[in-house]
Structure formats: structure tokens, C-alpha cells
Protein backbone atom coordinates (compact mmCIF):
# COMPACT_ATOMS: atom_id res chain seq x y z
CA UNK A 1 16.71 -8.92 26.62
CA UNK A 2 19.54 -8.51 23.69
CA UNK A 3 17.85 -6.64 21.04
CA UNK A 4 19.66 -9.28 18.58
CA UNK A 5 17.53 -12.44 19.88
CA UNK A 6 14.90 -10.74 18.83
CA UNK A 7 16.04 -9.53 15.35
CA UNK A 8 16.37 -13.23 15.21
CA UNK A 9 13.14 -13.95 16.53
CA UNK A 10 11.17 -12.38 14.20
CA UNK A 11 13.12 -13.66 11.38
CA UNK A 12 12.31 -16.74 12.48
CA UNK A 13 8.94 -16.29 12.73
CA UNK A 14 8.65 -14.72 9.72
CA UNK A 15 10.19 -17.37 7.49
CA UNK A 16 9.22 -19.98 9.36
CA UNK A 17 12.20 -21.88 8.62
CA UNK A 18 15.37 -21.53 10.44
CA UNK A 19 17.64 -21.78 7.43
CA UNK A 20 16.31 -19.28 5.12
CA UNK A 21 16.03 -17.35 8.11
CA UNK A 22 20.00 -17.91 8.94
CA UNK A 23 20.49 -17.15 5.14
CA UNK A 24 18.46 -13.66 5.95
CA UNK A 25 20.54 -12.77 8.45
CA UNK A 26 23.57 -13.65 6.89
CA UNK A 27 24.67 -15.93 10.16
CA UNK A 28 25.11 -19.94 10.52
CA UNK A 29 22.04 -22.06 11.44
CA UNK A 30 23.39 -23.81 14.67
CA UNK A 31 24.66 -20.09 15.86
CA UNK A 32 20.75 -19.15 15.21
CA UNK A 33 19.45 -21.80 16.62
CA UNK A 34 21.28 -21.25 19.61
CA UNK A 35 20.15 -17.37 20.32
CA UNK A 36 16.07 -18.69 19.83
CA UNK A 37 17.21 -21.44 22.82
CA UNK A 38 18.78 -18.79 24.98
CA UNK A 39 15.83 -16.30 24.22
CA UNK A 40 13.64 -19.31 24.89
CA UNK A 41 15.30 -19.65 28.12
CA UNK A 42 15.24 -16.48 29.55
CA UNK A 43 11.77 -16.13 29.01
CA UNK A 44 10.74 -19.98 30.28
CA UNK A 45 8.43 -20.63 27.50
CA UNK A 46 8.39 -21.93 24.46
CA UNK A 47 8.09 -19.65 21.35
CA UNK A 48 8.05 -22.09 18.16
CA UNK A 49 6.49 -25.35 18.05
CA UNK A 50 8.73 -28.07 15.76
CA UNK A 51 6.95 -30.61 14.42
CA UNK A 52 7.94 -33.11 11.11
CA UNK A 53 10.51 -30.39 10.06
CA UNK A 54 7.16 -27.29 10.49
CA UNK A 55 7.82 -24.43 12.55
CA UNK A 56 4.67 -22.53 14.11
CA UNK A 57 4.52 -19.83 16.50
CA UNK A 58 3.23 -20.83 19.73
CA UNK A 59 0.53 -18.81 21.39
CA UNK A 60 3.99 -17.14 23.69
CA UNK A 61 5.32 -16.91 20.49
CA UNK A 62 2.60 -15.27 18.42
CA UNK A 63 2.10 -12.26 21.17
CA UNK A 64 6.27 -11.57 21.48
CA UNK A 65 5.73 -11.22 17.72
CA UNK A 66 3.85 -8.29 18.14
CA UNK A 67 6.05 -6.70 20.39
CA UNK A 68 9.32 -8.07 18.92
CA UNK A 69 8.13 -6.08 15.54
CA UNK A 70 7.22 -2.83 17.25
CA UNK A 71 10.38 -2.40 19.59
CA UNK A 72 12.56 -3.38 16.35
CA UNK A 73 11.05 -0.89 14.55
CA UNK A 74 11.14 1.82 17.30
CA UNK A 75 14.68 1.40 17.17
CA UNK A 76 15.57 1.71 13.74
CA UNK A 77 12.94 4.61 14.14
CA UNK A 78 15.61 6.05 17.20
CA UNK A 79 19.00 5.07 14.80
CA UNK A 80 17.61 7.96 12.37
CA UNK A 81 16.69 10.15 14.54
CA UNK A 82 19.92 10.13 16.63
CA UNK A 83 21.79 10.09 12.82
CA UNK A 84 20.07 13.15 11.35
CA UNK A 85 20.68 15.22 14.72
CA UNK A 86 24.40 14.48 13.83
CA UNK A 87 23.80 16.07 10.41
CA UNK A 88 22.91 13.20 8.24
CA UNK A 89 20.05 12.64 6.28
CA UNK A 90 17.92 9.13 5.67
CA UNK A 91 17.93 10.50 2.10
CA UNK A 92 14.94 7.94 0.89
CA UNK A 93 11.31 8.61 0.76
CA UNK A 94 9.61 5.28 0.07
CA UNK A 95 6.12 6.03 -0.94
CA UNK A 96 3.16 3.77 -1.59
CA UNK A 97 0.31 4.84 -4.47
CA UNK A 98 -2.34 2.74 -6.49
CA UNK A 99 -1.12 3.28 -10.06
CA UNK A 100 -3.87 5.76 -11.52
CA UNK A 101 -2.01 7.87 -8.96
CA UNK A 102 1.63 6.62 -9.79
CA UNK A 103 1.15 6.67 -13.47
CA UNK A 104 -1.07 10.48 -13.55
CA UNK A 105 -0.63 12.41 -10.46
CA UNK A 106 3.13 11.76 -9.07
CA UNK A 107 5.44 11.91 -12.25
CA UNK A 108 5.47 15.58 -12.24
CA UNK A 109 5.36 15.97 -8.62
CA UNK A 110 8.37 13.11 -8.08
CA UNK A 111 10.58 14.50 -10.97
CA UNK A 112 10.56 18.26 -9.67
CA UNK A 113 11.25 17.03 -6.02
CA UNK A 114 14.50 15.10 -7.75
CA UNK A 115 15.26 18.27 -9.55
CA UNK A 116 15.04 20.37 -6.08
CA UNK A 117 16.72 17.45 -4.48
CA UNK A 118 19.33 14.96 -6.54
CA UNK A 119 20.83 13.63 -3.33
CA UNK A 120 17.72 12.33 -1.99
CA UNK A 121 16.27 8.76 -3.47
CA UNK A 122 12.51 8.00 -4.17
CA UNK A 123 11.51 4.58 -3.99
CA UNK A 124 7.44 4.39 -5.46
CA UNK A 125 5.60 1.09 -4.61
CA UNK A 126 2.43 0.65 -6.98
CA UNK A 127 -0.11 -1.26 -4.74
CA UNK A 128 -4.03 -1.06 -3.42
CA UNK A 129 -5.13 1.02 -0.60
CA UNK A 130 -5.40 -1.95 1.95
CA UNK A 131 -1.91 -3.00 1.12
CA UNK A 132 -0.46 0.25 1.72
CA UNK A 133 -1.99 0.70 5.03
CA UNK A 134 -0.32 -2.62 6.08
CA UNK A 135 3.02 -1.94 4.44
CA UNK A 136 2.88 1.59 6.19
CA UNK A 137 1.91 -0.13 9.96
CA UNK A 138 4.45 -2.79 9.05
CA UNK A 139 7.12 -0.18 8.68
CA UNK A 140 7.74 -0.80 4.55
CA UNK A 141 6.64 2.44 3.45
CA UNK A 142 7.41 6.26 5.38
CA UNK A 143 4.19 7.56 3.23
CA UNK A 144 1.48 6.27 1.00
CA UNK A 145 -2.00 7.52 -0.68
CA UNK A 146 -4.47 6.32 0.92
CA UNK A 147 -8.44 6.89 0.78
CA UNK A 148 -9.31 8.81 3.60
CA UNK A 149 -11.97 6.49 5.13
CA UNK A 150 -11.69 4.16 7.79
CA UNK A 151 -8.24 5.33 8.50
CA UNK A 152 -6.86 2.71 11.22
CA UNK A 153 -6.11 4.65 14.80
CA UNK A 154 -2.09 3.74 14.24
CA UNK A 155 -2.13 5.98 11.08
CA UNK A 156 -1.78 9.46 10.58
CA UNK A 157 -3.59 11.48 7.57
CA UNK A 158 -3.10 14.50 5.82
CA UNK A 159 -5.63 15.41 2.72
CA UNK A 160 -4.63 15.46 -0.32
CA UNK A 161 -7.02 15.93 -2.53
CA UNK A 162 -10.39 14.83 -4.06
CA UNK A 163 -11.00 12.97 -7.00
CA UNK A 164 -13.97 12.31 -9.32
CA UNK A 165 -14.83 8.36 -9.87
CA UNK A 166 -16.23 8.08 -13.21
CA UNK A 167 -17.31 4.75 -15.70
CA UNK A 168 -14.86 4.33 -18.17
CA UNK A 169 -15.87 3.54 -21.40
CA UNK A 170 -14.20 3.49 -25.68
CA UNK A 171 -14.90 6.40 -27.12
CA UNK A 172 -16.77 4.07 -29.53
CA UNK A 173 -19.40 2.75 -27.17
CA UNK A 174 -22.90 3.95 -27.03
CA UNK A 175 -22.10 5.14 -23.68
CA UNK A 176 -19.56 7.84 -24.51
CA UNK A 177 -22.58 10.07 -25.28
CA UNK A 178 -24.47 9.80 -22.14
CA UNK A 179 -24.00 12.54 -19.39
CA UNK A 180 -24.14 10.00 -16.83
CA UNK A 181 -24.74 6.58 -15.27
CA UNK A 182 -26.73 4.98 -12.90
CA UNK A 183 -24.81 2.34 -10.71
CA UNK A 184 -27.60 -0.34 -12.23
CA UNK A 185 -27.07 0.63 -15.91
CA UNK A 186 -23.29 0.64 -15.00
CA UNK A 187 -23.34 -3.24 -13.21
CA UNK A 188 -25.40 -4.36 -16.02
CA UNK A 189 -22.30 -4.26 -18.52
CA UNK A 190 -18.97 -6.88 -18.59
CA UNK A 191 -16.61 -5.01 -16.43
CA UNK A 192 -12.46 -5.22 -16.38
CA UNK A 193 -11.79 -4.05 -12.58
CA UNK A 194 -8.66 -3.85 -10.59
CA UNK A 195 -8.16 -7.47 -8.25
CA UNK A 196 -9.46 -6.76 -4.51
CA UNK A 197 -7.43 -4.28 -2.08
CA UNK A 198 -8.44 -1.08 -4.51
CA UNK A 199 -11.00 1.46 -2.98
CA UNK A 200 -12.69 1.44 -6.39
CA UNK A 201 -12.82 -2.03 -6.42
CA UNK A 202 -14.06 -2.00 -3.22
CA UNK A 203 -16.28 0.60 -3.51
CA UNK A 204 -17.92 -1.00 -6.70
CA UNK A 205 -18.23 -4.51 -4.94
CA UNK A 206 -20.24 -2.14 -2.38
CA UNK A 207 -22.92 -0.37 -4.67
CA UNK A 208 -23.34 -3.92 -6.06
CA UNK A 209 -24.10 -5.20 -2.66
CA UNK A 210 -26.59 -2.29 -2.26
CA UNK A 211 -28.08 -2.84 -6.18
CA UNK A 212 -28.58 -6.54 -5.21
CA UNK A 213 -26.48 -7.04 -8.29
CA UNK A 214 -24.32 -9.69 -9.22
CA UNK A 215 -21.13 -7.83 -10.72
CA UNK A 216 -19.68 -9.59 -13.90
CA UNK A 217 -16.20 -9.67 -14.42
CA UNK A 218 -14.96 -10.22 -17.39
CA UNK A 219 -11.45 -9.40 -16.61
CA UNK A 220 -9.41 -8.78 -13.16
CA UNK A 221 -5.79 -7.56 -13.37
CA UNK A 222 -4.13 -4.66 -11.78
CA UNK A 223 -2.05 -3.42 -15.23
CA UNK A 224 -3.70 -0.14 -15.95
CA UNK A 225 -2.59 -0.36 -19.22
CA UNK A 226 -4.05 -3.77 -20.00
CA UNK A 227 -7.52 -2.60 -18.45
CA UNK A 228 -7.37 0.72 -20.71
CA UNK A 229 -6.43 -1.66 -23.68
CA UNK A 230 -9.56 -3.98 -22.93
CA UNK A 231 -11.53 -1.00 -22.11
CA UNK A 232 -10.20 0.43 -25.93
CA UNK A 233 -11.11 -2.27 -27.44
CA UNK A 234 -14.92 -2.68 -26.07
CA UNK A 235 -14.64 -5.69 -24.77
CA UNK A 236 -15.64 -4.42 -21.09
CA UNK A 237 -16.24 -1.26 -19.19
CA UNK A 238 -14.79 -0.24 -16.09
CA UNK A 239 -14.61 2.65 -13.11
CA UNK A 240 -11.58 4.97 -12.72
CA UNK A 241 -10.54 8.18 -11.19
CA UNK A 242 -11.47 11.11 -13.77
CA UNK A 243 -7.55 12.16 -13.95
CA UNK A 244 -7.18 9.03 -15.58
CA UNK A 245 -9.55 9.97 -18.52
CA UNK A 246 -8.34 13.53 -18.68
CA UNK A 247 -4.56 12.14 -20.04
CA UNK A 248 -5.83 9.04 -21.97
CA UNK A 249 -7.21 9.21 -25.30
CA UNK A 250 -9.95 6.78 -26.90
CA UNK A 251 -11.75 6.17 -23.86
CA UNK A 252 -14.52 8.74 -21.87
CA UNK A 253 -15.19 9.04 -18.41
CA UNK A 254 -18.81 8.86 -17.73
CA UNK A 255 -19.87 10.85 -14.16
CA UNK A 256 -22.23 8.03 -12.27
CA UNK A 257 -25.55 9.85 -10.97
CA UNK A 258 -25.07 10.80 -8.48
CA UNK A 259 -21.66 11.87 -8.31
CA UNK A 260 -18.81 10.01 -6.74
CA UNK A 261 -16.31 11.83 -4.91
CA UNK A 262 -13.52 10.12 -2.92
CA UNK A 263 -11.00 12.02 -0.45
CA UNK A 264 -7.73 10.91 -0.77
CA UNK A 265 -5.12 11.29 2.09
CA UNK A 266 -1.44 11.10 2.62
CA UNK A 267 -0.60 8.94 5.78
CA UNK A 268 2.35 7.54 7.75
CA UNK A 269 2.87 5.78 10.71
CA UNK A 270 1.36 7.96 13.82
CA UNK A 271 4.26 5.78 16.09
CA UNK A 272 6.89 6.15 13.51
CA UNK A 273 9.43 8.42 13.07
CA UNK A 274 9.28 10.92 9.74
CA UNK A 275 12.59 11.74 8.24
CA UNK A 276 13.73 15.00 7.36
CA UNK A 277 13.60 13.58 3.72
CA UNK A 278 9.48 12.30 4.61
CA UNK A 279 8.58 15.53 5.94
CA UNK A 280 10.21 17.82 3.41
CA UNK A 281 8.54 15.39 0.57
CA UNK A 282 5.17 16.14 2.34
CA UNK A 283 5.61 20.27 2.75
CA UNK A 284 6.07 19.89 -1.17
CA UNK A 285 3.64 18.32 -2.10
CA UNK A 286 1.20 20.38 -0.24
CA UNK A 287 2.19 23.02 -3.13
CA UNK A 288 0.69 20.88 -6.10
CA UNK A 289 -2.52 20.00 -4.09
């Protein structure tokens, strides 16, 4: 099996649309159509269905998928390796992080790294936990911040530290001046909350579920600076990681009773391979932590 019918494939499959697929690949349509029929034909089944112009995988289709990803992978994983063993370097280290995280914890850390190394590029993605574990399984990201619960069997974790959840509140508001909250005082205020995929969020929408509490959103966005500016402004309260409230001014962080602690990891792909870059991001971080 040419390794090319199934870059094709899974473009394919993944656009569901042969011509923004050939566009992807940078080939002509007929020329792609051609390598699914051969592919098609080697394997004696059929892999899309084609019906009124839609293309769905069939059920032949949707488990090659699986594979189709994972070998593709593998291989770019094996291109690296065989590439820094010659001397070269991937010279990227694409990390994932919710943004309390990106915007308080990794400035510092990312702009030393670039000062120790200028030749090597960071790419940071701003995105929940349960999108970074799928970008990270999907091959997207080399690391990302994860919490370190529930970790799925094809990642691997190191810790990285532990952080204090706290409510968030103006500096105005006649909670600033309690020394802490009780998850049903807390769900018994408007809240501004990041959209669903954040551990807080999720974690939240969980104590709610064990209040028997209906939770009552006033606001959902995933600009930190739009939910400090609500939060500012008293028009809602909200739950954040104490590091947060340690660097921003006019707002408070409130400890809930009891205390809320969260474990947060790095992780990468346990399959996948880590780059010289990956793993000599990783030994430095461990010196901040």
C-alpha cells in the first residue's frame, strides 16, 4: 500500500470533498480521484459513499481512517527522528495552554527559552483542556497543559504544578471581604465563565450538579480579558486560577471552602515521537516549577 493513497485518503475524508481536498494537496482532481479508485481497488471495498454530490465514509472507510491517521503520523514521527540523527533539529515546539496559563505562567518561561535558544520557534495555541488532549492525540500539538485527571491511556503526563481555584470577584463587591465561599453562596450569583472544554468550567458545571443548582450565566466567552472586564465592572462573578488574581488588579480571588486544588500536567503523545526541541523545552521548564 503506497503511503501517498493514503495521504490522499485521509484528505479526502477529512474534507469531505474531493476538490478542496485536491486544492490541499496541491494536485489535480481527476489525478486524485484516480489514486482513491486504485486504493479502492486494491483493497476490494468501497471507502466513500457518493451520493447527490455528498461524500461519507463508509463503514471500510471510517476504520482505514483510523489507521490511515496513525501510520501517517508514525511516519512523519520516523522523518524526524531519522533527520535529527543526521544532525538536524525540528526546531519548533508547538505547545497547547488555556490562556490563564498562556497569558500568567508561560511569558516568562517562553521568552527565557527564546533567549537560551533564538534558533528554535515556539508556536503557543490558547485552547481548553479537552481540546488540547485531542489536538495532542491528533498529532497538532508536541506538548500541552493539561489537568492531570482522567488522562486518556494514549497520553503521557508529567506534573507541573498545582494551582489554587478561587471566585473571582471586583474589588468593589461585598464579596472581596469574605475569607471564603461556599460553592452555594458562589452559584447563587450571575456568573461570566469560560464556554465548555475548560476544567474550571467543567469543574463548576460539576459542583452545580452536586448543589442541585441551576448555574446562571450571564456571560460565556473565552477572552480573559473581556471576563476580567465584566468581572471589573460587577456585572458577574466568576472562578479562576489564583495566579490570575495575583497579577490583575481591581478584582480579588476569594478561596471556596473548602479549598480547591487542581494538578496540572504537561503531556504529549505516549506513541509520538518528542523532538530534541520538545524534550529540551520540557527539562526547562522543570526549573521554573
Amino acid at each position: 500500500m503506497d503511503s501517498r493513497h493514503l495521504r490522499h485518503f485521509v484528505a479526502v475524508a477529512e474534507h469531505r470533498h474531493f476538490t478542496q481536498a485536491a486544492k490541499a494537496l496541491h494536485i489535480a482532481q481527476p489525478a486524485l480521484s484516480i489514486s482513491i479508485k486504485k486504493l479502492e481497488h486494491l483493497l476490494g471495498v468501497e471507502l466513500f459513499r457518493r451520493e447527490d454530490r455528498q461524500i461519507s465514509l463508509t463503514d471500510e472507510g471510517i476504520v482505514l481512517y483510523e489507521h490511515a491517521r496513525r501510520i501517517l503520523q508514525q511516519m512523519g514521527d520516523a522523518q524526524l527522528a531519522i533527520a535529527e540523527l543526521k544532525g538536524l533539529e525540528k526546531g519548533e515546539v508547538r505547545l497547547g495552554a488555556p490562556s490563564m496559563m498562556g497569558s500568567y505562567f508561560f511569558p516568562q518561561i517562553l521568552m527565557a527559552f527564546k533567549s537560551r535558544y533564538p534558533n528554535l520557534k515556539l508556536t503557543l495555541v490558547d485552547a481548553g483542556a479537552r481540546d488540547i488532549r485531542q489536538m495532542l492525540l491528533e498529532g497538532e500539538l508536541d506538548l500541552g497543559v493539561i489537568d492531570d485527571e482522567n488522562v486518556p491511556d494514549d497520553l503521557e503526563t508529567d506534573h507541573l504544578l498545582t494551582v489554587e481555584m478561587v471566585a473571582v470577584v471586583s474589588e468593589l463587591h461585598p464579596l472581596a471581604k469574605h475569607n471564603s465561599i461556599d460553592f452555594n453562596q458562589f452559584l447563587d450569583h450571575e456568573l461570566v465563565m469560560f464556554k465548555s472544554g475548560y476544567f474550571h468550567r467543567e469543574f463548576i458545571e460539576k459542583k452545580a450538579s452536586e448543589c442541585c443548582k441551576a448555574i446562571k450565566f450571564s456571560f460565556e466567552t473565552n477572552l480573559l480579558t473581556l471576563i476580567l472586564s465584566i468581572v471589573k465592572h460587577e456585572f458577574a462573578i466568576t472562578a479562576l486560577l489564583d495566579l490570575v488574581t495575583k497579577n490583575e488588579t481591581g478584582v480579588v480571588g476569594v478561596p471556596f471552602s473548602p479549598n480547591v486544588h487542581m494538578d496540572l500536567a504537561l503531556a504529549w503523545r505516549k506513541d509520538g515521537y518528542l523532538s530534541i526541541a520538545d524534550k529540551t523545552f520540557i527539562e526547562f521548564i522543570k526549573q521554573y516549577t
